[in-house]
N, C-alpha and C. Protein backbone atom coordinates (compact mmCIF):
# COMPACT_ATOMS: atom_id res chain seq x y z
N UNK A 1 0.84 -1.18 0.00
CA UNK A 1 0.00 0.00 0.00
C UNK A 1 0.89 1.24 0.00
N UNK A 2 0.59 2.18 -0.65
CA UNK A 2 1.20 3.57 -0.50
C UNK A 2 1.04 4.21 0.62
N UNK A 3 1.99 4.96 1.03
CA UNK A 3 1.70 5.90 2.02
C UNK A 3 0.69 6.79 1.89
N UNK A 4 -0.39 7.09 2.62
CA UNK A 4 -1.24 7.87 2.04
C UNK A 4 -0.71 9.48 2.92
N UNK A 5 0.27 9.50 3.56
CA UNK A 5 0.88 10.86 3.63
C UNK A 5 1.32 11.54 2.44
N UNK A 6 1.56 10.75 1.65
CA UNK A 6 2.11 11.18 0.65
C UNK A 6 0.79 12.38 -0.19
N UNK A 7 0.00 12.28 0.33
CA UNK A 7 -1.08 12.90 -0.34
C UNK A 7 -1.11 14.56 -0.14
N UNK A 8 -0.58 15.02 1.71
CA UNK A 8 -1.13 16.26 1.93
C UNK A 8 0.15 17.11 0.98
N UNK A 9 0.99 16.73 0.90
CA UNK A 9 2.65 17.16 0.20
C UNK A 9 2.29 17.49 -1.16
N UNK A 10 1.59 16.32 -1.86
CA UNK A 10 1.01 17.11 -3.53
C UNK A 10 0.07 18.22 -3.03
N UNK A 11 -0.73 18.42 -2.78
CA UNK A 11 -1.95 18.91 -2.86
C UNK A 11 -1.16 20.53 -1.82
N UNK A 12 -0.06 20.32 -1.25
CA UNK A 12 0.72 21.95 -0.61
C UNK A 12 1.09 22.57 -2.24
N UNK A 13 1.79 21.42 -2.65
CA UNK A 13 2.58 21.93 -4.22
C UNK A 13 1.34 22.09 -5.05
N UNK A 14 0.56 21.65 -5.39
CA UNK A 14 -0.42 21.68 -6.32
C UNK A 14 -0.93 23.13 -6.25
N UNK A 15 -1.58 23.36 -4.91
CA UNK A 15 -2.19 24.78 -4.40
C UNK A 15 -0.82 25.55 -4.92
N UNK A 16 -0.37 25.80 -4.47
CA UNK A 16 1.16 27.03 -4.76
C UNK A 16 1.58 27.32 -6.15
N UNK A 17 1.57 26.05 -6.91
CA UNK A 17 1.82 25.98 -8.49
C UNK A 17 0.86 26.89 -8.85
N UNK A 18 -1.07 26.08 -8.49
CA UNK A 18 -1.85 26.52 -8.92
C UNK A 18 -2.48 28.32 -9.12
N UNK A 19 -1.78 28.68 -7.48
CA UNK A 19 -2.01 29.72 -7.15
C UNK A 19 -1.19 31.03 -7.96
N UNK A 20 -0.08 30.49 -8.51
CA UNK A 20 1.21 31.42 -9.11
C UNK A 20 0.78 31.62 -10.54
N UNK A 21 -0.16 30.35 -11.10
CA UNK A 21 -0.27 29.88 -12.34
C UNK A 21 -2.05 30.11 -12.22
N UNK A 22 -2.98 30.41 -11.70
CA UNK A 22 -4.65 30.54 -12.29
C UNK A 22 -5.01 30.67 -13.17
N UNK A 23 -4.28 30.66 -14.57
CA UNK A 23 -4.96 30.62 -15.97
C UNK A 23 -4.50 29.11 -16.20
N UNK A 24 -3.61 28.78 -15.77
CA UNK A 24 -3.45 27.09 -16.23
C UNK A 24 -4.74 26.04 -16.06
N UNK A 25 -5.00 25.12 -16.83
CA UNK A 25 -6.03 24.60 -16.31
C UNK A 25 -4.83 22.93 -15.94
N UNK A 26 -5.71 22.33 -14.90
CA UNK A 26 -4.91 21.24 -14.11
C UNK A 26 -4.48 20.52 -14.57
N UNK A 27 -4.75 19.62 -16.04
CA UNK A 27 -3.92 18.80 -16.77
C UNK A 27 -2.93 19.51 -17.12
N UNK A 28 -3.23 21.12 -17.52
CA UNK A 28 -1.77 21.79 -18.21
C UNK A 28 -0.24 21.84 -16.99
N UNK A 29 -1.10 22.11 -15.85
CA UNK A 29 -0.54 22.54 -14.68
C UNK A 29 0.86 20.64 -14.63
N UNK A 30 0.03 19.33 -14.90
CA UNK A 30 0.83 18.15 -14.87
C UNK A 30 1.70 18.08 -15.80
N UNK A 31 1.26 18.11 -17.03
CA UNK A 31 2.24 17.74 -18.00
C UNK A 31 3.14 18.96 -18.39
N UNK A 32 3.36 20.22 -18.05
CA UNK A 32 4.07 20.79 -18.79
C UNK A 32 5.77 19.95 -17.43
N UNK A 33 5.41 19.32 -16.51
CA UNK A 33 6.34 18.92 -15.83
C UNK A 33 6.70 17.01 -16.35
N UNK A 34 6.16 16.69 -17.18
CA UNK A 34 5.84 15.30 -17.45
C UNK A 34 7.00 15.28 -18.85
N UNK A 35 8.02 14.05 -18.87
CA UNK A 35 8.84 13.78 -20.02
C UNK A 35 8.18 13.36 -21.18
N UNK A 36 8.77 13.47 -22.70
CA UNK A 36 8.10 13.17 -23.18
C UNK A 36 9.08 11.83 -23.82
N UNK A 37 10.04 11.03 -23.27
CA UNK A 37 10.48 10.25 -23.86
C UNK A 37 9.82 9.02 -22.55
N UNK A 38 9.25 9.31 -22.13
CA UNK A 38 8.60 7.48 -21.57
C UNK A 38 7.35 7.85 -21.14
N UNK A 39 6.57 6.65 -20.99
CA UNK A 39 5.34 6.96 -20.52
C UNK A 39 4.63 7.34 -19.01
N UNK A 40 4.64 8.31 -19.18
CA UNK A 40 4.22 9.19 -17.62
C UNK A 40 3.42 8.34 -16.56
N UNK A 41 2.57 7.72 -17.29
CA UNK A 41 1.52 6.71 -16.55
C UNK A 41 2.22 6.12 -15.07
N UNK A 42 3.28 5.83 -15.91
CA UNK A 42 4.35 4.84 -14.68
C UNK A 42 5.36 5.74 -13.88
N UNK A 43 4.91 7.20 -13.99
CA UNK A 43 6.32 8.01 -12.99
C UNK A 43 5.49 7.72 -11.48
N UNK A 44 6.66 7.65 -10.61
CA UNK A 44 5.75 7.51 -9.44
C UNK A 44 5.89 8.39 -8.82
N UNK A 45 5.09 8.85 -7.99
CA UNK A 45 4.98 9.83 -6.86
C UNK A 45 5.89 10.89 -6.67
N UNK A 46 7.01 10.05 -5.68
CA UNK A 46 8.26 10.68 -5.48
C UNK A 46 8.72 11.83 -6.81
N UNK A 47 8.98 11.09 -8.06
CA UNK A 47 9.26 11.70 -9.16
C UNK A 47 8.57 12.83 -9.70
N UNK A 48 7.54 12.81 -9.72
CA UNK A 48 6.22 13.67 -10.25
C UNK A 48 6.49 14.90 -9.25
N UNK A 49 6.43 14.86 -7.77
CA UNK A 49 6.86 15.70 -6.91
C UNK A 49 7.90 16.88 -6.89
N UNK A 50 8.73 15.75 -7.21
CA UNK A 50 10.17 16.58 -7.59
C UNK A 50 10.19 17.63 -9.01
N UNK A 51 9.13 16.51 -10.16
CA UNK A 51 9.33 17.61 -11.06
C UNK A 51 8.49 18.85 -11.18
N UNK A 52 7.71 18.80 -10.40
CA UNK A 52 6.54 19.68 -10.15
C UNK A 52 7.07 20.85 -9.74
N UNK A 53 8.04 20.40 -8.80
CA UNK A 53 9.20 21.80 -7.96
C UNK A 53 9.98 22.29 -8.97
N UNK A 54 10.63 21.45 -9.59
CA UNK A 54 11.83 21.80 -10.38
C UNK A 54 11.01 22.88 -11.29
N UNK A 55 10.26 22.64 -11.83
CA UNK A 55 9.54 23.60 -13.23
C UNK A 55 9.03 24.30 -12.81
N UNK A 56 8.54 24.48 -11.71
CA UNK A 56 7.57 25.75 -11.83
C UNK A 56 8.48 26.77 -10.67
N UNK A 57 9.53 26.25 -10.37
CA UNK A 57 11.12 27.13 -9.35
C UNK A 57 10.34 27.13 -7.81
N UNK A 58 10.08 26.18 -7.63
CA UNK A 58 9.75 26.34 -6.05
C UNK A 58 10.63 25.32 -5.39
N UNK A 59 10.93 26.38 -3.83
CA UNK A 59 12.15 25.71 -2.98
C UNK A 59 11.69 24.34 -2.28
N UNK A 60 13.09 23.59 -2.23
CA UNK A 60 12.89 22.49 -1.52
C UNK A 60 11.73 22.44 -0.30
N UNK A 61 11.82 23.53 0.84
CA UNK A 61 11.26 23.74 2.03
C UNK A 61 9.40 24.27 1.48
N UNK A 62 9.29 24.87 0.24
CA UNK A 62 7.77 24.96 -0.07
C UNK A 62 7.06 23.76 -0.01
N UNK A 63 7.93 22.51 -0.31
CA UNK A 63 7.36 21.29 0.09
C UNK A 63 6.39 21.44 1.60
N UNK A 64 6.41 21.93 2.45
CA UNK A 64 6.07 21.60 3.35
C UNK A 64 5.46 22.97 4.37
């Protein structure tokens, strides 16, 4: 089973992305962070997280 902590950590980043970004709509808000050489389906968690930060320039510590 997954950690389901793992849940409140997207949804800090999600809000903050979302909030910087309000014309994005929420699929745009995923994939402009999503590779396009493999299939996203299978990035997990951890990964998706990280790239979510990396692209849109938010600090390690906004995590939380």
């Amino acid at each position: 089973m997954r950690d389901p902590e793992r849940i409140p950590r997207f949804l800090v980043i999600v809000e903050k992305i979302w909030k910087q970004s309000p014309d994005l709509r929420f699929y745009q808000m995923i994939a402009n962070c999503l590779p396009y050489d493999k299939d996203s389906y299978y990035i997990e968690d951890p990964e998706l997280l990280a790239r979510l930060i990396q692209t849109y320039g938010l600090e390690a510590d906004d995590e939380n």
